[in-house]
N, C-alpha and C. Protein backbone atom coordinates (compact mmCIF):
# COMPACT_ATOMS: atom_id res chain seq x y z
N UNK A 1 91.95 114.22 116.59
CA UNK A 1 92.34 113.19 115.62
C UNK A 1 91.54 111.91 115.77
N UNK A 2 90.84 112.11 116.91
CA UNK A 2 90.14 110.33 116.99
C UNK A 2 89.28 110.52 115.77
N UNK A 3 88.70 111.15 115.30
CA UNK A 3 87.32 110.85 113.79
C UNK A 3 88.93 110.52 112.65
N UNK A 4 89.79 110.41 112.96
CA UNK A 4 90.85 109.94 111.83
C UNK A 4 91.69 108.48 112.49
N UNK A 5 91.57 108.30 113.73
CA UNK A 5 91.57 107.19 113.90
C UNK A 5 91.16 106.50 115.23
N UNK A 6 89.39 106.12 114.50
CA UNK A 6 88.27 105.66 115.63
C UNK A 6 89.09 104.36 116.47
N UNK A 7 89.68 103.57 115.70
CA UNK A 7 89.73 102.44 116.51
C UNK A 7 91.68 102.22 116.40
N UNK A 8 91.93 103.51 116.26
CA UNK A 8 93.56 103.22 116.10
C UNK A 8 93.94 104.63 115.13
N UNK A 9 93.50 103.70 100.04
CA UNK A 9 93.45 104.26 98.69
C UNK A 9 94.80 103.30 99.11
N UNK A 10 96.70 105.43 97.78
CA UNK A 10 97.78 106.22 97.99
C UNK A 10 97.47 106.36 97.39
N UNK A 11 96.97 103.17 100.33
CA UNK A 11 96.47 103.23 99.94
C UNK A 11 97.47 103.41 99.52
N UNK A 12 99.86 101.55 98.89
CA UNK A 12 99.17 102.34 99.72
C UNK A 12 97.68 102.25 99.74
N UNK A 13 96.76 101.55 100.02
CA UNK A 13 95.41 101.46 99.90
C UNK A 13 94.64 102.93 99.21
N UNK A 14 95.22 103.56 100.82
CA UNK A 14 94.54 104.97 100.98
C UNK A 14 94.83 105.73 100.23
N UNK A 15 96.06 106.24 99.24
CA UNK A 15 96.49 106.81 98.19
C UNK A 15 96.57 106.70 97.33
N UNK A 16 96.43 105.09 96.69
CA UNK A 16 96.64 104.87 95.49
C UNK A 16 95.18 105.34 94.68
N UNK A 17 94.37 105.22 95.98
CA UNK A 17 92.94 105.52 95.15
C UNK A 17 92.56 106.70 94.93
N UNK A 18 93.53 107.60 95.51
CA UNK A 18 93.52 108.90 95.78
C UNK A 18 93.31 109.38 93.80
N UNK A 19 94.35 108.71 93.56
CA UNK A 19 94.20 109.24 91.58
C UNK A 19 93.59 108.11 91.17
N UNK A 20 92.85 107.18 90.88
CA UNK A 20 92.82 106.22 90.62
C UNK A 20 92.22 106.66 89.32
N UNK A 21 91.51 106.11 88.52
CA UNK A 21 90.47 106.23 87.45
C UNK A 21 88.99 107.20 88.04
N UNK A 22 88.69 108.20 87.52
CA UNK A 22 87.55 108.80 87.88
C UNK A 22 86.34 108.64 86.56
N UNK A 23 84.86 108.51 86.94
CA UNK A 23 84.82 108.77 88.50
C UNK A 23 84.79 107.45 89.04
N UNK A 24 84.54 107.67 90.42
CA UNK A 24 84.43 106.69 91.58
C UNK A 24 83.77 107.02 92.70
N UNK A 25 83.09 105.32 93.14
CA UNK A 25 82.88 105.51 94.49
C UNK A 25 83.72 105.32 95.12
N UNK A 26 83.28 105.89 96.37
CA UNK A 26 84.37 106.11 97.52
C UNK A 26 82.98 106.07 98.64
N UNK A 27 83.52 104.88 99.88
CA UNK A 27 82.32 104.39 100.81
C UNK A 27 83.34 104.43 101.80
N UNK A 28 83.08 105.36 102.77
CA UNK A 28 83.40 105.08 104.39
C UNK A 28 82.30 104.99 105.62
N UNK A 29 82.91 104.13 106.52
CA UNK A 29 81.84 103.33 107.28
C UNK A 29 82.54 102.29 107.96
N UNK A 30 81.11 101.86 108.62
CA UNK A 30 81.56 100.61 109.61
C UNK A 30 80.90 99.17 108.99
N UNK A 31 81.01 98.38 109.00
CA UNK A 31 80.50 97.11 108.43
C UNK A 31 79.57 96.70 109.43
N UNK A 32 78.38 96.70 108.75
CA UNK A 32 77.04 96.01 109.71
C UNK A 32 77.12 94.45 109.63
N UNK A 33 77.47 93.82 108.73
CA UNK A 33 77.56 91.94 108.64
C UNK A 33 78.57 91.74 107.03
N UNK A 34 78.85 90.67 107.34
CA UNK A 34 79.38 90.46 105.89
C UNK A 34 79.34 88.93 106.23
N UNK A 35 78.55 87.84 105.01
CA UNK A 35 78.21 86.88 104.74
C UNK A 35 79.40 85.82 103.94
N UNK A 36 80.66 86.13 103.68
CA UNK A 36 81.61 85.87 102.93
C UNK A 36 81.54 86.32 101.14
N UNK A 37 80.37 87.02 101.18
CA UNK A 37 80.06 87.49 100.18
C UNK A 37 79.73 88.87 99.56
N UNK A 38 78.47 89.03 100.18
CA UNK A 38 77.74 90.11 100.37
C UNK A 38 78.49 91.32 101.81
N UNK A 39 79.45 92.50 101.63
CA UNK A 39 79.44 93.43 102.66
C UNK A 39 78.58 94.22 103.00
N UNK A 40 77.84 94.54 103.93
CA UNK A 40 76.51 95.41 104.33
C UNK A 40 77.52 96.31 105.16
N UNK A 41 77.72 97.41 104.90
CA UNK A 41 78.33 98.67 105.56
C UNK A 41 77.51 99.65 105.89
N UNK A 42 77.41 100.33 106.92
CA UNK A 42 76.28 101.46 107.55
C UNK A 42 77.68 103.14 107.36
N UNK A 43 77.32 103.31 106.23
CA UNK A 43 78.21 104.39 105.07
C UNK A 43 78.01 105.89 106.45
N UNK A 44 79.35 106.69 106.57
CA UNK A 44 78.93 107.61 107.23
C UNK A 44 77.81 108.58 107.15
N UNK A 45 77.68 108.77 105.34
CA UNK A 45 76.27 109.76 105.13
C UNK A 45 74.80 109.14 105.76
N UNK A 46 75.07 107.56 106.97
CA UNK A 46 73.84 107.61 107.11
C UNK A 46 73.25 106.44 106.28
N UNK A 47 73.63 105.81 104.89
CA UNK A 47 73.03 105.08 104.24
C UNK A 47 73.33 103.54 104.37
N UNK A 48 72.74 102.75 104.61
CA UNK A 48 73.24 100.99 104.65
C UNK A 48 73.34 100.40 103.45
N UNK A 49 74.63 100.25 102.74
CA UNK A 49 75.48 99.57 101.03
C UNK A 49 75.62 98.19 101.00
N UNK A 50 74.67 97.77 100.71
CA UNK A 50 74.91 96.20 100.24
C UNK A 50 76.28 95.90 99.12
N UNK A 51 77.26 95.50 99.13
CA UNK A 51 78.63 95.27 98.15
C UNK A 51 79.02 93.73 98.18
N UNK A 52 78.38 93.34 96.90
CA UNK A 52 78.94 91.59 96.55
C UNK A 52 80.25 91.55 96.27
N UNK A 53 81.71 91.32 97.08
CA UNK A 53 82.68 91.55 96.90
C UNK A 53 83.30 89.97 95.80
N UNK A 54 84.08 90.47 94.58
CA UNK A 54 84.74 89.49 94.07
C UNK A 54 85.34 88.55 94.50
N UNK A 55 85.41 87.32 93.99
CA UNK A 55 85.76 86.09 94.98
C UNK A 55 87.74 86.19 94.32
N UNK A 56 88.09 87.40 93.89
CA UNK A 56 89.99 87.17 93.96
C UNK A 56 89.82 88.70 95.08
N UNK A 57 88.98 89.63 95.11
CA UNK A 57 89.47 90.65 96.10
C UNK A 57 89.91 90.56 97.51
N UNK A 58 90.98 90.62 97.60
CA UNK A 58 91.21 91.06 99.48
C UNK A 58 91.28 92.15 100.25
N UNK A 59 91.23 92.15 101.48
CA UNK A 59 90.71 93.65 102.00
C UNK A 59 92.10 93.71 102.08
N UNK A 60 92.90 95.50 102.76
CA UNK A 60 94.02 95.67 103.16
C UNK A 60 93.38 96.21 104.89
N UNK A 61 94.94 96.34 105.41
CA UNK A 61 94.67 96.82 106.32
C UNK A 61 95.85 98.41 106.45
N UNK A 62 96.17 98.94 108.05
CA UNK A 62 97.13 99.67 108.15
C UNK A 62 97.51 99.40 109.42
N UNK A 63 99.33 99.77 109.24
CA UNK A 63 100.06 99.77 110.25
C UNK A 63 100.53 101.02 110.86
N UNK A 64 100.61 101.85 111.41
CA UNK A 64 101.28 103.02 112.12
C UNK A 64 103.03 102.99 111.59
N UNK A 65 103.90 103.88 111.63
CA UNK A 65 104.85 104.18 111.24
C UNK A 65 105.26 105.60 111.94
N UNK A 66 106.42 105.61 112.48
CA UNK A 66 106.70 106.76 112.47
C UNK A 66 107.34 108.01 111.50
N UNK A 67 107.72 109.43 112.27
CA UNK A 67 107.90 110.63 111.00
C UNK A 67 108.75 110.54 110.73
N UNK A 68 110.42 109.44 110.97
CA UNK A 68 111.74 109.27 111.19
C UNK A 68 111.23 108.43 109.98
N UNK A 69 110.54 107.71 109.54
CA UNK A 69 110.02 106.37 108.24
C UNK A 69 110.06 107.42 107.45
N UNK A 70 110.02 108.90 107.02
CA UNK A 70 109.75 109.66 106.35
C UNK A 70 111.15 110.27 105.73
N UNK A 71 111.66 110.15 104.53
CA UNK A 71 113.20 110.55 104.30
C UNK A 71 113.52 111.23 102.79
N UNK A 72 113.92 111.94 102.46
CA UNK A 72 113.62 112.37 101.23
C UNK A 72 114.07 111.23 100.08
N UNK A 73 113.50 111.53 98.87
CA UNK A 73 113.37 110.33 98.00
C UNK A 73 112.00 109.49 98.31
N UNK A 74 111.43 109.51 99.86
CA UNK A 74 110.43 108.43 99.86
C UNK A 74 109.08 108.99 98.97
N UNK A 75 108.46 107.59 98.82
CA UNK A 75 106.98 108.26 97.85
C UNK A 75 106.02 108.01 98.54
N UNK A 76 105.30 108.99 98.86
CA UNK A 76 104.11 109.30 100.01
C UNK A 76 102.78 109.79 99.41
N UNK A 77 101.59 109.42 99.97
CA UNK A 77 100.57 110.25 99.62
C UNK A 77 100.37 110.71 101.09
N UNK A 78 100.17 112.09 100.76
CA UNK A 78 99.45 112.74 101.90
C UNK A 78 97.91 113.21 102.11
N UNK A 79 96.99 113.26 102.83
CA UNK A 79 95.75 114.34 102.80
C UNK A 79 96.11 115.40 103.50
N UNK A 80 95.60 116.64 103.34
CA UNK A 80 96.10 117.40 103.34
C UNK A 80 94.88 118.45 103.67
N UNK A 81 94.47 119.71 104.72
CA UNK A 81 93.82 120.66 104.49
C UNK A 81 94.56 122.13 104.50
N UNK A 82 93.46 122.81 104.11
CA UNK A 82 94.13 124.01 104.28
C UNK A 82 94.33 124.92 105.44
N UNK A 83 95.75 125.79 106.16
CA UNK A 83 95.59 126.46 107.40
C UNK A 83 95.10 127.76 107.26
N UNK A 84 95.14 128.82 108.33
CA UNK A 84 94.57 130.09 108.32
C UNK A 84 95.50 130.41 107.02
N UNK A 85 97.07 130.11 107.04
CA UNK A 85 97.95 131.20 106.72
C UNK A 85 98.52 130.83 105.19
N UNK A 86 97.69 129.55 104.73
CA UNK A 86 97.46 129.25 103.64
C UNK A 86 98.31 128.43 103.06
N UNK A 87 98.96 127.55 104.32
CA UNK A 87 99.51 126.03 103.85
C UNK A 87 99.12 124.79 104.35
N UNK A 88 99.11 123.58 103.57
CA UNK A 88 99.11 122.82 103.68
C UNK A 88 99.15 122.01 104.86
N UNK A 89 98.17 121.45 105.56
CA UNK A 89 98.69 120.47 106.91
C UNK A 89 97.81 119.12 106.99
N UNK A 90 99.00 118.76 107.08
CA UNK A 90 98.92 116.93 107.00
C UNK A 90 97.96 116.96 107.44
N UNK A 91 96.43 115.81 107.48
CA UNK A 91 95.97 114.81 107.82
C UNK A 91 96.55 113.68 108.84
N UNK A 92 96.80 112.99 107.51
CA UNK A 92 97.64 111.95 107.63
C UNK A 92 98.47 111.53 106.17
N UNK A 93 99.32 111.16 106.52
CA UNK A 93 100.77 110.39 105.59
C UNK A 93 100.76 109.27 105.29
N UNK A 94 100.71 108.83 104.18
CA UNK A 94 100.81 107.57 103.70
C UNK A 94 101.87 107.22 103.11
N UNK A 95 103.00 106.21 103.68
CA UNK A 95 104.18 105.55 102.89
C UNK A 95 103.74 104.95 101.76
N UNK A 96 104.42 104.92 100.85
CA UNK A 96 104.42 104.42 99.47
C UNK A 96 105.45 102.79 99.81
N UNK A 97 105.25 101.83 99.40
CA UNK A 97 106.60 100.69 99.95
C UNK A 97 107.34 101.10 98.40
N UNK A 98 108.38 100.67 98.35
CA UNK A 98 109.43 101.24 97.00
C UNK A 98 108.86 100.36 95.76
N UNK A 99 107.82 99.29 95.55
CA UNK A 99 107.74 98.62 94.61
C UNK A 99 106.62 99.04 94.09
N UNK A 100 105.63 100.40 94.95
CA UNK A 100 104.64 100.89 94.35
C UNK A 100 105.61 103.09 94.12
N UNK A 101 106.31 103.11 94.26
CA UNK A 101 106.55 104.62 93.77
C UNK A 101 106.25 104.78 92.52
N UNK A 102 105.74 105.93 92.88
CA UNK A 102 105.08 106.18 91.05
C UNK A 102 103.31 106.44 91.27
N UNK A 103 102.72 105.60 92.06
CA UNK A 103 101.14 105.21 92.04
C UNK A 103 100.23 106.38 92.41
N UNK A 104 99.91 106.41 91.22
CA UNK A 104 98.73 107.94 91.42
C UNK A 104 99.25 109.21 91.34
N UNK A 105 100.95 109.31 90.86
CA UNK A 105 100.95 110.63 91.33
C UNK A 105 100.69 111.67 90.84
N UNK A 106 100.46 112.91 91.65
CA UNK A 106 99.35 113.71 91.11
C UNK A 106 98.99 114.70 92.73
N UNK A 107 98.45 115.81 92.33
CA UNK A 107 97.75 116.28 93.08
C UNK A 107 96.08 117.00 93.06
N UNK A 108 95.19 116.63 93.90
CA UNK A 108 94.16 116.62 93.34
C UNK A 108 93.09 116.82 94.55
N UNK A 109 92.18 117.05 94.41
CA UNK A 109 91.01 117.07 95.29
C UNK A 109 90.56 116.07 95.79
N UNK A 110 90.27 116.13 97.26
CA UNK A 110 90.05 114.53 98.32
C UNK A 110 88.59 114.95 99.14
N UNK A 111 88.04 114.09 99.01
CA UNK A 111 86.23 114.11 100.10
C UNK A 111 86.53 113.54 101.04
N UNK A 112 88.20 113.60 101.83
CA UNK A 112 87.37 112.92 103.17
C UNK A 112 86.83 114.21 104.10
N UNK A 113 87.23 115.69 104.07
CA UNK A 113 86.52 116.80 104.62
C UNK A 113 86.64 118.04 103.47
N UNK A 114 85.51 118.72 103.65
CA UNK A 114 85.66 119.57 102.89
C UNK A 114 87.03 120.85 102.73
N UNK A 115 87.27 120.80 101.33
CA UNK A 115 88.78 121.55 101.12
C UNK A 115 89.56 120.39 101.11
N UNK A 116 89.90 119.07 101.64
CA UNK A 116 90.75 118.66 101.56
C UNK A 116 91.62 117.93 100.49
N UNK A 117 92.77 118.37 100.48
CA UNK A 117 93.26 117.56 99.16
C UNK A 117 94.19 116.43 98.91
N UNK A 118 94.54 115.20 97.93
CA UNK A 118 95.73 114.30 98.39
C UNK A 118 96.89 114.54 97.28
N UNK A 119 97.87 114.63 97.51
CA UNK A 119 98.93 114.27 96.74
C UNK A 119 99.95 113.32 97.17
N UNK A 120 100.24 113.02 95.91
CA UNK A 120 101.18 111.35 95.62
C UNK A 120 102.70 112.03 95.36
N UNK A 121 103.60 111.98 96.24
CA UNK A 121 104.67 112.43 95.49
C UNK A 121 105.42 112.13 96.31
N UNK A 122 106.97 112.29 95.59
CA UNK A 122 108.10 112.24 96.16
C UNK A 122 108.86 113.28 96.69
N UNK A 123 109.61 112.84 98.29
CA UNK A 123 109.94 113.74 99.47
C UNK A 123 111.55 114.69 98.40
N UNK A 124 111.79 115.90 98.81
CA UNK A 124 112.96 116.08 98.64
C UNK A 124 113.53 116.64 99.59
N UNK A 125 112.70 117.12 100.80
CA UNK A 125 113.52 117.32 101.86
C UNK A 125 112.24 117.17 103.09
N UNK A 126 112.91 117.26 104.17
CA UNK A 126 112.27 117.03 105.61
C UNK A 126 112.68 118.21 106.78
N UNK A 127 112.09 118.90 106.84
CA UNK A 127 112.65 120.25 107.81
C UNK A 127 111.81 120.29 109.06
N UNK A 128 112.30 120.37 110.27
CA UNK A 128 111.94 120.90 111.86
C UNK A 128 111.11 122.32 111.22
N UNK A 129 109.93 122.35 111.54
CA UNK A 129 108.66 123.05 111.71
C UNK A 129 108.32 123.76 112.70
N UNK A 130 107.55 124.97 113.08
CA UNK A 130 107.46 125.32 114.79
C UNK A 130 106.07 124.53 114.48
N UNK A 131 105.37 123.70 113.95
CA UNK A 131 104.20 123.04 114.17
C UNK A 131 104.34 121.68 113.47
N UNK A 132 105.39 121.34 113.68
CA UNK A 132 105.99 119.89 113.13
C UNK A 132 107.44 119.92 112.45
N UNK A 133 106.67 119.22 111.34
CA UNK A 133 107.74 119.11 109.99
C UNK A 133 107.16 119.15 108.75
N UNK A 134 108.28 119.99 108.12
CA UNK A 134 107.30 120.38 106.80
C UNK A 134 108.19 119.32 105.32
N UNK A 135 107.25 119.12 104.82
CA UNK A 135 107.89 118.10 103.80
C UNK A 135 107.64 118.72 102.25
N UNK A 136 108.67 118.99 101.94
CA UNK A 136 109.00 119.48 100.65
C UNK A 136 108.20 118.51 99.45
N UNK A 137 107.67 118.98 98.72
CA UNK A 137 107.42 117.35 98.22
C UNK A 137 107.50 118.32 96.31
N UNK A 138 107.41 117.13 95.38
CA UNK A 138 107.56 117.29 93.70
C UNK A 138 107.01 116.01 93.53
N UNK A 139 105.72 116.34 92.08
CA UNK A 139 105.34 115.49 91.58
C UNK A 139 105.02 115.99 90.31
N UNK A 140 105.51 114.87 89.52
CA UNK A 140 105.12 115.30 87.59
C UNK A 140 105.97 116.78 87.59
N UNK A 141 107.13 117.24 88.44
CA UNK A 141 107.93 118.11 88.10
C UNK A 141 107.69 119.36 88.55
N UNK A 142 106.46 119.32 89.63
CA UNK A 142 105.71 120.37 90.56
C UNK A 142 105.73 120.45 92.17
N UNK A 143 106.38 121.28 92.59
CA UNK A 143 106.83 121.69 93.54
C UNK A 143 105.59 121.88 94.39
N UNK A 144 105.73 121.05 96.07
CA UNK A 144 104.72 121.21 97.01
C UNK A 144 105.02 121.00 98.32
N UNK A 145 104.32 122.16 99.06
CA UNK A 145 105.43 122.05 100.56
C UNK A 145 103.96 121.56 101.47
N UNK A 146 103.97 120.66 102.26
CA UNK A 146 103.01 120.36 103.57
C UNK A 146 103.78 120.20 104.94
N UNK A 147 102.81 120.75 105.61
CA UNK A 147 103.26 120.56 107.15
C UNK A 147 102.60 119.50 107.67
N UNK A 148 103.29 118.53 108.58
CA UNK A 148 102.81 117.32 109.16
C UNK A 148 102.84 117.42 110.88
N UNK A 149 101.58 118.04 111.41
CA UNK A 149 101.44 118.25 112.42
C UNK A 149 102.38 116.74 113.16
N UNK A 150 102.63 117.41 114.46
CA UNK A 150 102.76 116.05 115.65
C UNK A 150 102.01 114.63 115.82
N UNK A 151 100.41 115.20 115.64
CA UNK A 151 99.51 113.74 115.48
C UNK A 151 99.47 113.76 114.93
N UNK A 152 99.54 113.81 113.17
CA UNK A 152 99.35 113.36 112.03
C UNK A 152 99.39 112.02 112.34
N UNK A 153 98.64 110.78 111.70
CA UNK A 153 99.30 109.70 111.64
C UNK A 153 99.98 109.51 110.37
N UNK A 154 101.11 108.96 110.71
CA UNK A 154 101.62 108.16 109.85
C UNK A 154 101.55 106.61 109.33
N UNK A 155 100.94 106.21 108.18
CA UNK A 155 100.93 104.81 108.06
C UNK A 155 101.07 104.39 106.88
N UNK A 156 100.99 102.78 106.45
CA UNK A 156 101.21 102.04 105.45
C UNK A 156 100.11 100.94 105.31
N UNK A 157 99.94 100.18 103.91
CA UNK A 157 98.97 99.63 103.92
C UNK A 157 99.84 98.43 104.13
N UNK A 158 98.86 96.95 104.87
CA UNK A 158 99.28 95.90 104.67
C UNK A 158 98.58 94.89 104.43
N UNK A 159 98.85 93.78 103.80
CA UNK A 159 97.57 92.56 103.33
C UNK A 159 96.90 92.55 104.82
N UNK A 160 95.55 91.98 104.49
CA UNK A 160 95.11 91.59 105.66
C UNK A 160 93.79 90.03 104.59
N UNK A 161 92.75 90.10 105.60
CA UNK A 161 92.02 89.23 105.20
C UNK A 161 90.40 88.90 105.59
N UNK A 162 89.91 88.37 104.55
CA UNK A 162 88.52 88.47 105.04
C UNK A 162 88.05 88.50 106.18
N UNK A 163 88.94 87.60 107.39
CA UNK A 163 88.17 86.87 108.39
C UNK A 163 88.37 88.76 109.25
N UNK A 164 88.75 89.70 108.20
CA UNK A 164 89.21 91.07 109.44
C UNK A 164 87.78 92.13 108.63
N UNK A 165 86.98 91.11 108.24
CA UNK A 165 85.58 91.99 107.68
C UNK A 165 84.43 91.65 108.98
N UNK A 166 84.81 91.98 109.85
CA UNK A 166 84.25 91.58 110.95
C UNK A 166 83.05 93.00 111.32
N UNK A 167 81.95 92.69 112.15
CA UNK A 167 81.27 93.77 112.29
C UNK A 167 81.25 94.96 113.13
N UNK A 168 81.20 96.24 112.96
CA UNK A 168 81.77 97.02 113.64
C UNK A 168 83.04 97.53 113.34
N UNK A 169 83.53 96.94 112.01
CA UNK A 169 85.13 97.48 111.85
C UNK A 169 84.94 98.43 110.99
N UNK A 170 86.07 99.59 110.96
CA UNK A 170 85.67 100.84 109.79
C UNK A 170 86.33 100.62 108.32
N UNK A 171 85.79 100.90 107.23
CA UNK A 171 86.25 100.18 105.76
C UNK A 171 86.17 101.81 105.33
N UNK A 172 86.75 101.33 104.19
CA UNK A 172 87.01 102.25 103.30
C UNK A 172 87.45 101.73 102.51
N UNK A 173 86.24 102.07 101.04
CA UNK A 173 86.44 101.02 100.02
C UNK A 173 86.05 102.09 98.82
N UNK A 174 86.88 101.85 97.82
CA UNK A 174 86.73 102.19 96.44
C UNK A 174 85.96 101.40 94.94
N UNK A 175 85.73 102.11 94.48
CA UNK A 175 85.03 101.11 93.17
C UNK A 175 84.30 101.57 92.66
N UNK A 176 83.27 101.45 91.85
CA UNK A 176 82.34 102.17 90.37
C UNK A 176 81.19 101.74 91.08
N UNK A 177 80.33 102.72 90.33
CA UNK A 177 78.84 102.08 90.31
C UNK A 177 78.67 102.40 89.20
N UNK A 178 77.54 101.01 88.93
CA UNK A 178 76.80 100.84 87.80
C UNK A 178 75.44 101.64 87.87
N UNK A 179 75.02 101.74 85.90
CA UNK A 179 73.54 102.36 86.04
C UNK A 179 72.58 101.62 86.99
N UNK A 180 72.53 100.67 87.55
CA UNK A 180 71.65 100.02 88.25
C UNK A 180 71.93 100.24 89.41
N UNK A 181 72.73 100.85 89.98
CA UNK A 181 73.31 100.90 91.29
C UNK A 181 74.28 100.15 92.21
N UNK A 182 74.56 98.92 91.58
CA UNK A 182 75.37 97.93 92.29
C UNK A 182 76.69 98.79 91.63
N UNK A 183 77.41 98.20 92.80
CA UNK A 183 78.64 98.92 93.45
C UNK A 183 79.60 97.58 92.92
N UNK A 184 80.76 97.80 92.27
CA UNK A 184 81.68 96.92 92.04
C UNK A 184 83.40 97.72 92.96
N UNK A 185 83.82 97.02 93.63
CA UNK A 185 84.47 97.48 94.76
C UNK A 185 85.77 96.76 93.91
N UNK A 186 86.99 97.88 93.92
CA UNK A 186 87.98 97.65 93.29
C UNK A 186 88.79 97.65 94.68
N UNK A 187 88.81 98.18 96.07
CA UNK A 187 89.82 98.21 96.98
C UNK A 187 89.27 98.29 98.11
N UNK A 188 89.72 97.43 99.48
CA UNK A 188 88.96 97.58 100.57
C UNK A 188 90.14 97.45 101.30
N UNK A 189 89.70 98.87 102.52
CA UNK A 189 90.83 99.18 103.46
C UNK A 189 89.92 99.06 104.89
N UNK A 190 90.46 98.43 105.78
CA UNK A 190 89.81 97.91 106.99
C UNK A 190 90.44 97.80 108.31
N UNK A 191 89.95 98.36 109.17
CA UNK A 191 90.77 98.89 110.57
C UNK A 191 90.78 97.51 111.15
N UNK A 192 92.01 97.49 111.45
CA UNK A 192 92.37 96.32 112.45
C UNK A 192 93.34 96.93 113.10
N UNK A 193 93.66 96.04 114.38
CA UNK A 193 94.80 96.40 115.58
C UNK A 193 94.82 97.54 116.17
N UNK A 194 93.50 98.06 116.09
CA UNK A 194 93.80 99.80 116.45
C UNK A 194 94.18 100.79 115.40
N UNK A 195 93.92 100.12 114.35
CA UNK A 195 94.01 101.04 113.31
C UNK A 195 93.43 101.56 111.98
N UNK A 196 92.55 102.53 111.72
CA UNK A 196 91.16 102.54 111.05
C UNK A 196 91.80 103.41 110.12
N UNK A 197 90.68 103.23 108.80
CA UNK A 197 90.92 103.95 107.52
C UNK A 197 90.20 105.23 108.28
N UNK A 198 90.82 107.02 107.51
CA UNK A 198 89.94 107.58 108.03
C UNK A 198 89.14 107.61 107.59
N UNK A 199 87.77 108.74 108.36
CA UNK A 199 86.87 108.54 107.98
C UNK A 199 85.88 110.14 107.60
């Protein structure tokens, strides 16, 4: 689990971007400098992204949570891959806070590894697993069961702030590109306290 959390969308930073408007970029990485303006990120494929971030955008961050935070009714995005035996196992879990339920939901195809997928939905039950707990989940009226290994992390997004665009921290940021190539960044998620977007 450390390549899911090096230093610790729905997204929820991490999830919300999960459905957001397609298409999109989607940039994970570590931040090489950021000028209060300009973010220079060294992108995992290897490439260095110059991103002039808007002067109303703020970054988010994440907090850890435990699987007891998890209760039916709650609205979660999960990532999700596939097992040998052809279900679902958590990533990681993303709480929804109650004033965003609803955001993105959907189930759909995710690039943070290949096969993997996210869905936005609401819990209807929580069951003891012999490889965790498996969470019943329905969205748009569609029935979906995932298992949430032991390390899964569990987390939530929370404000954070420029002065946490520091160098060396891992981002994960959403937004369009233009025909010219500049990148307009609609969401930036940024590891602080020990706790990193994955990657």
């Amino acid at each position: 689990m450390t390549r899911w959390l090096m230093a610790g969308l729905l997204l929820v930073g991490l999830a919300t971007s999960a459905q957001a408007q397609a298409p999109q970029t989607r940039i994970r990485g570590s931040i090489a400098s950021f000028d209060g303006t300009v973010l220079s990120v060294a992108s995992r494929d290897g490439k260095t992204v110059n991103i002039t971030l808007p002067a109303d955008l703020q970054p988010s961050a994440l907090k850890r949570l435990t699987i007891d935070t998890i209760a039916p009714n709650s609205f979660i995005a999960t990532v999700a891959e596939p097992a040998a035996d052809g279900s679902l196992q958590a990533v990681y879990v993303s709480v929804f806070p109650e004033a965003q339920r609803g955001a993105g939901e959907g189930h759909s195809e995710w690039d943070l590894a290949p096969g993997s997928t996210m869905t936005n939905a609401t819990v209807t039950s929580v069951l003891q697993a012999s490889s965790g707990r498996k969470l019943s989940l329905v969205y748009k009226g569609t029935p979906i069961d995932v298992v949430v290994p032991p390390d899964a992390p569990i987390i939530q997004t929370i404000p954070a702030t420029r002065a946490d665009l520091k160098p060396g921290a891992k981002v994960f940021i959403t937004g369009s590109t233009a025909a010219d190539g500049s990148i307009t960044p609609r969401r930036i998620t940024v590891g602080k306290d020990g706790v990193d977007p994955p990657q």
